[in-house]
Protein backbone atom coordinates (compact mmCIF):
# COMPACT_ATOMS: atom_id res chain seq x y z
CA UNK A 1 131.91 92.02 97.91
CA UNK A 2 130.03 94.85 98.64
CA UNK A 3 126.00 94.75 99.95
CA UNK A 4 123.97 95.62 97.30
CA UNK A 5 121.07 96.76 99.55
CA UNK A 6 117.67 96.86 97.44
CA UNK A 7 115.62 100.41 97.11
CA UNK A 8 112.32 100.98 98.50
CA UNK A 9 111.21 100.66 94.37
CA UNK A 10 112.94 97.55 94.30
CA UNK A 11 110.87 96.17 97.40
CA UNK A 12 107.94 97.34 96.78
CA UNK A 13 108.51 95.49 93.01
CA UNK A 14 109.23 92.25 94.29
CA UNK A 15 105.89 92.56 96.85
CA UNK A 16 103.92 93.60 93.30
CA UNK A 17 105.15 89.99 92.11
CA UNK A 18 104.04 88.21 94.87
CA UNK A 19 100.77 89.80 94.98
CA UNK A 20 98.28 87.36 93.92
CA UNK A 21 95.61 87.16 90.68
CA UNK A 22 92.52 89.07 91.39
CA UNK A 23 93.08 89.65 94.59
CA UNK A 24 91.33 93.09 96.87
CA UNK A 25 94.47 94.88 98.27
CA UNK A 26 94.98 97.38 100.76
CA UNK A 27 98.31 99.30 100.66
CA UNK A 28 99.42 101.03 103.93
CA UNK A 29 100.58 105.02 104.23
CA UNK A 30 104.22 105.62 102.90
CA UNK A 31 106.19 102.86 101.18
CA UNK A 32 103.33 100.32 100.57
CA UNK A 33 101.84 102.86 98.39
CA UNK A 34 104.66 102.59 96.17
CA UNK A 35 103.40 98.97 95.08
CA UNK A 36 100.50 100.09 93.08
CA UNK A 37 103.33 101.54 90.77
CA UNK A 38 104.69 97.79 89.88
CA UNK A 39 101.44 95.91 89.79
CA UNK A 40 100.59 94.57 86.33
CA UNK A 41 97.01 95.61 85.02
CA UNK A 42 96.20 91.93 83.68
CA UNK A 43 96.75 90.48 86.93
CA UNK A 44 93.32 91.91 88.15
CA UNK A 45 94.40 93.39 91.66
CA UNK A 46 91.87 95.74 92.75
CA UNK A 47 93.02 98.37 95.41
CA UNK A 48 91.25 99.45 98.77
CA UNK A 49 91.92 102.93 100.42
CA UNK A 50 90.76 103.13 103.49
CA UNK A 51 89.24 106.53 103.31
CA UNK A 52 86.79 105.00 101.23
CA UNK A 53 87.89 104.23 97.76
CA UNK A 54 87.40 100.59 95.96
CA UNK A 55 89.03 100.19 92.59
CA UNK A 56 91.77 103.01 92.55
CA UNK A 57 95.22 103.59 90.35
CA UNK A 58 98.25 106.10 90.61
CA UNK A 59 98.30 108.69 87.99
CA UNK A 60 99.69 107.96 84.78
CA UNK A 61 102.32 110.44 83.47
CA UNK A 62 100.44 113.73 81.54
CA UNK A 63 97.72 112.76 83.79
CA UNK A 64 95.91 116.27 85.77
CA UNK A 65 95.20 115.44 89.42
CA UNK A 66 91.44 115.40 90.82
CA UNK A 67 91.82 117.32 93.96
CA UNK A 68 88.70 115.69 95.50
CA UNK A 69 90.44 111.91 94.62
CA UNK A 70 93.21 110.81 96.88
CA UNK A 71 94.02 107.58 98.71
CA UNK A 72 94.82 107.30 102.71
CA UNK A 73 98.41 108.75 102.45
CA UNK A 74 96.78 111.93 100.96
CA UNK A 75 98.02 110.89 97.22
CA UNK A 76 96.75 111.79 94.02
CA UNK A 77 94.84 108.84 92.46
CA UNK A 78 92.55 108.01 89.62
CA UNK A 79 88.99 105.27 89.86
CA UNK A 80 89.31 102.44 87.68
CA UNK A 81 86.35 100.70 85.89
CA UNK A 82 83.88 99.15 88.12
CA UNK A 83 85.28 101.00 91.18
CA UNK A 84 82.94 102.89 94.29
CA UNK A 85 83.27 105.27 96.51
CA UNK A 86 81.74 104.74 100.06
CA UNK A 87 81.48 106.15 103.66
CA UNK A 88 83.90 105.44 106.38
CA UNK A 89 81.77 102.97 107.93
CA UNK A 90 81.55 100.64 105.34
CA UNK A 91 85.21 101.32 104.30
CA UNK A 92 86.23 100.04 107.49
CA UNK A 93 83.49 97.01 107.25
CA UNK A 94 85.37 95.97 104.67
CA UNK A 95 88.45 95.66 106.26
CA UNK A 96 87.50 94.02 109.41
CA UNK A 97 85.01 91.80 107.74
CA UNK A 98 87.63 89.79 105.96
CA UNK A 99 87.14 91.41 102.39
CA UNK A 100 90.29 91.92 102.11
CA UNK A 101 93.14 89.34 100.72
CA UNK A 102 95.89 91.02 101.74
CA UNK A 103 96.95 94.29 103.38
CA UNK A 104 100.77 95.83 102.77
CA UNK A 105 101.99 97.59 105.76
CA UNK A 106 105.16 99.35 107.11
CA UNK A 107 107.23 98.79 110.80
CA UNK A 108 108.67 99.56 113.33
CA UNK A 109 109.24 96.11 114.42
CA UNK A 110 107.90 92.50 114.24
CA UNK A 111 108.47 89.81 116.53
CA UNK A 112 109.64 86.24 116.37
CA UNK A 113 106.19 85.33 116.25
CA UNK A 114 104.57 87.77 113.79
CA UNK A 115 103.39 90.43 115.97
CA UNK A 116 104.15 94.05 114.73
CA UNK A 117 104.01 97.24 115.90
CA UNK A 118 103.76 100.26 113.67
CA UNK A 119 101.85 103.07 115.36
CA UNK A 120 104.13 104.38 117.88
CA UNK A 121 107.40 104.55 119.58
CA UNK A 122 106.39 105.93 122.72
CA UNK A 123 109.10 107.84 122.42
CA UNK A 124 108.81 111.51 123.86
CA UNK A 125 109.51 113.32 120.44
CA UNK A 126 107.14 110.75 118.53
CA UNK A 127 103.48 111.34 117.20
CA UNK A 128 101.32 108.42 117.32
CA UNK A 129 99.67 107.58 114.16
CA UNK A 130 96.88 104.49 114.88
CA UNK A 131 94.85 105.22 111.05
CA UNK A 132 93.65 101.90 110.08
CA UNK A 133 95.93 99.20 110.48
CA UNK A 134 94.57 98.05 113.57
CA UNK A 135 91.13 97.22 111.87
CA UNK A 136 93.60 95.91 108.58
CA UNK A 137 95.86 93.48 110.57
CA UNK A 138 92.07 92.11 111.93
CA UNK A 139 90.49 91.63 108.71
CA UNK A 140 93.12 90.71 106.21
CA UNK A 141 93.46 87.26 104.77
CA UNK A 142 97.27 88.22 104.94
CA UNK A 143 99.55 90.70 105.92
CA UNK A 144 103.02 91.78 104.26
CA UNK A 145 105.04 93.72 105.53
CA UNK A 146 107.44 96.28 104.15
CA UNK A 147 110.77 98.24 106.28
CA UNK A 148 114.64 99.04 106.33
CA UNK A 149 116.03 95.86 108.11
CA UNK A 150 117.61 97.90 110.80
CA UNK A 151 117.13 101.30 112.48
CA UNK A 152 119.23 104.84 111.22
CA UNK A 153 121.60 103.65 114.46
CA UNK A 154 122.03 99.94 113.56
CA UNK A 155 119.49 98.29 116.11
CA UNK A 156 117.30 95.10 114.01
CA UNK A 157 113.45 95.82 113.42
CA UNK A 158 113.17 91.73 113.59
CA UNK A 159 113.19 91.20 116.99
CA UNK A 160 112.05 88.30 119.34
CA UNK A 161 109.48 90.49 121.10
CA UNK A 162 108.33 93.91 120.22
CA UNK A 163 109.21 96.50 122.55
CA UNK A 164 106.73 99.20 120.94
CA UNK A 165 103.16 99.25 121.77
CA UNK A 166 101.41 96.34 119.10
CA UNK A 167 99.42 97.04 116.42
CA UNK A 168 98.98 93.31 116.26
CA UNK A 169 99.59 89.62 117.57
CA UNK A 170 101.13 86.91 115.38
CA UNK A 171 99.53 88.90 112.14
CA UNK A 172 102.28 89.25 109.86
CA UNK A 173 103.36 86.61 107.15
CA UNK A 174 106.03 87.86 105.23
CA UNK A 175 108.37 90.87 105.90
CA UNK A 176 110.52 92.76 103.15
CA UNK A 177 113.74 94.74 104.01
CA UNK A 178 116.27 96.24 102.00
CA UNK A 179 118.26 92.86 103.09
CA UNK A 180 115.59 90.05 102.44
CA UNK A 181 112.57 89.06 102.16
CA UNK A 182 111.59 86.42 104.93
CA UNK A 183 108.60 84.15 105.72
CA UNK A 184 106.88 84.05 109.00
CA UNK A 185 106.45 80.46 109.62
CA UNK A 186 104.54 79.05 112.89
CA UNK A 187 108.03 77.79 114.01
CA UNK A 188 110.44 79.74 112.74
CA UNK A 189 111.66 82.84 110.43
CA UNK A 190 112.71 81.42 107.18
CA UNK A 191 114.75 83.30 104.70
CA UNK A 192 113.55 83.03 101.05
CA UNK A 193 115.42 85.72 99.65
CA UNK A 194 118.92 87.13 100.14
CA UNK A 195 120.26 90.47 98.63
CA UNK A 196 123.44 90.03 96.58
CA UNK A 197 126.87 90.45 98.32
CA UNK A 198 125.96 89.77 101.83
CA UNK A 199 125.81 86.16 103.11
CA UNK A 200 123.26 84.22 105.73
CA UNK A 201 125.43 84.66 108.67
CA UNK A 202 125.82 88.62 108.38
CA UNK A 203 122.03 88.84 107.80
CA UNK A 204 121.83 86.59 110.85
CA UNK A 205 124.08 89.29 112.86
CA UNK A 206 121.97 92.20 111.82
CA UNK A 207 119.11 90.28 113.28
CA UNK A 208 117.40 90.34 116.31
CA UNK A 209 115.73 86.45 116.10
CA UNK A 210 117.22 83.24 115.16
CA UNK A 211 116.63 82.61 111.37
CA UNK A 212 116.31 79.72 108.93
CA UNK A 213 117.94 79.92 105.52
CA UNK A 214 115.15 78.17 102.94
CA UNK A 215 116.29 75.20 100.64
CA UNK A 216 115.49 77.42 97.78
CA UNK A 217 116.64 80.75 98.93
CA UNK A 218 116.85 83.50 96.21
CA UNK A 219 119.78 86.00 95.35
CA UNK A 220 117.98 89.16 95.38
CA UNK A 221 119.31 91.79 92.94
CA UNK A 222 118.96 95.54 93.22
């Protein structure tokens, strides 16, 4: 049976579900942003851009961009009722004065223990991008986190200790991949959700960390 690996919609659909009732959100640069498409409008989420923006949608379809309105990833996006606009300062008050319930954030790994690192490779060829998610990982009630499970040549992004420089220590609580979606637990990495076709112990191979399969793991469908 063939691995039915899930798309970056897909993921960023099952983080919208997961997403709490009237919570404040932050959604990182690339595929975080993707969640605001899936959230539902009853649920009451209200979304944080850290250039400054409280209260914030994507555009509808039909809709004409506002050139002077985008979010941190240099997007298109529309105010909501009730929403304000504010300096940088006070944008990043927010997030590192724990106003924030949870903050959605891409990786380039994360540890056994919940640390990630997102910023930089320290590769030669790569350009180090710091933004905000220092200041998010610091404030946030909670941090997801979204990624491919393993690198373009095969190495996993779940590793027992980051080898890139950290964004953050022992931040993250759940990760989503295009393989699962797994729980950072204070003893251990437990799998509550499996993609159809591929079983625990090849997930297990194409990780870097010892993992725990939960008593009510999910079949994950693309």
């Amino acid at each position: 049976m063939s691995v039915h690996k899930l798309s970056r919609e897909r993921m960023a659909q099952l983080v919208a579900a997961d997403i709490d009732i009237n919570s404040y959100v932050n959604l990182g640069i690339g595929m975080p942003t993707l969640v605001a498409d899936y959230l539902d409008p009853t649920r009451g989420v209200i979304l944080h851009s850290e250039n400054g923006i409280l209260g914030l949608r994507g555009l509808e379809q039909g809709e004409s961009a506002d050139p002077d309105l985008m979010n941190a990833t240099k997007e298109p996006v529309m105010l909501v009722p009730g929403s304000s606009i504010t300096d940088h300062v006070v944008s990043f008050c927010m997030m590192r004065g724990g106003h924030l319930d949870l903050t959605v954030l891409g990786a380039f790994q994360v540890s056994a223990t919940g640390d990630l690192a997102n910023w930089d490779t320290g590769q030669a060829d790569s350009i180090p991008a710091v933004g905000g998610a220092m200041d998010l990982v610091a404030g946030a009630r909670k941090i997801f986190v979204m990624m491919q499970h393993q690198d373009k040549d095969g190495s996993p992004k779940i590793v027992q200790q980051c080898t890139y420089p950290l964004t953050g220590a022992r931040v993250v609580d759940r990760i989503y991949t295009d393989l699962a979606v797994i729980d950072v637990l204070p003893d251990r990495l437990e799998v509550r959700g499996l993609v159809e076709g591929i079983s625990f112990e090849e997930l297990q191979e194409r990780t870097g960390v010892p993992l725990k399969r939960a008593a009510t793991c999910a079949v994950l469908r693309s």
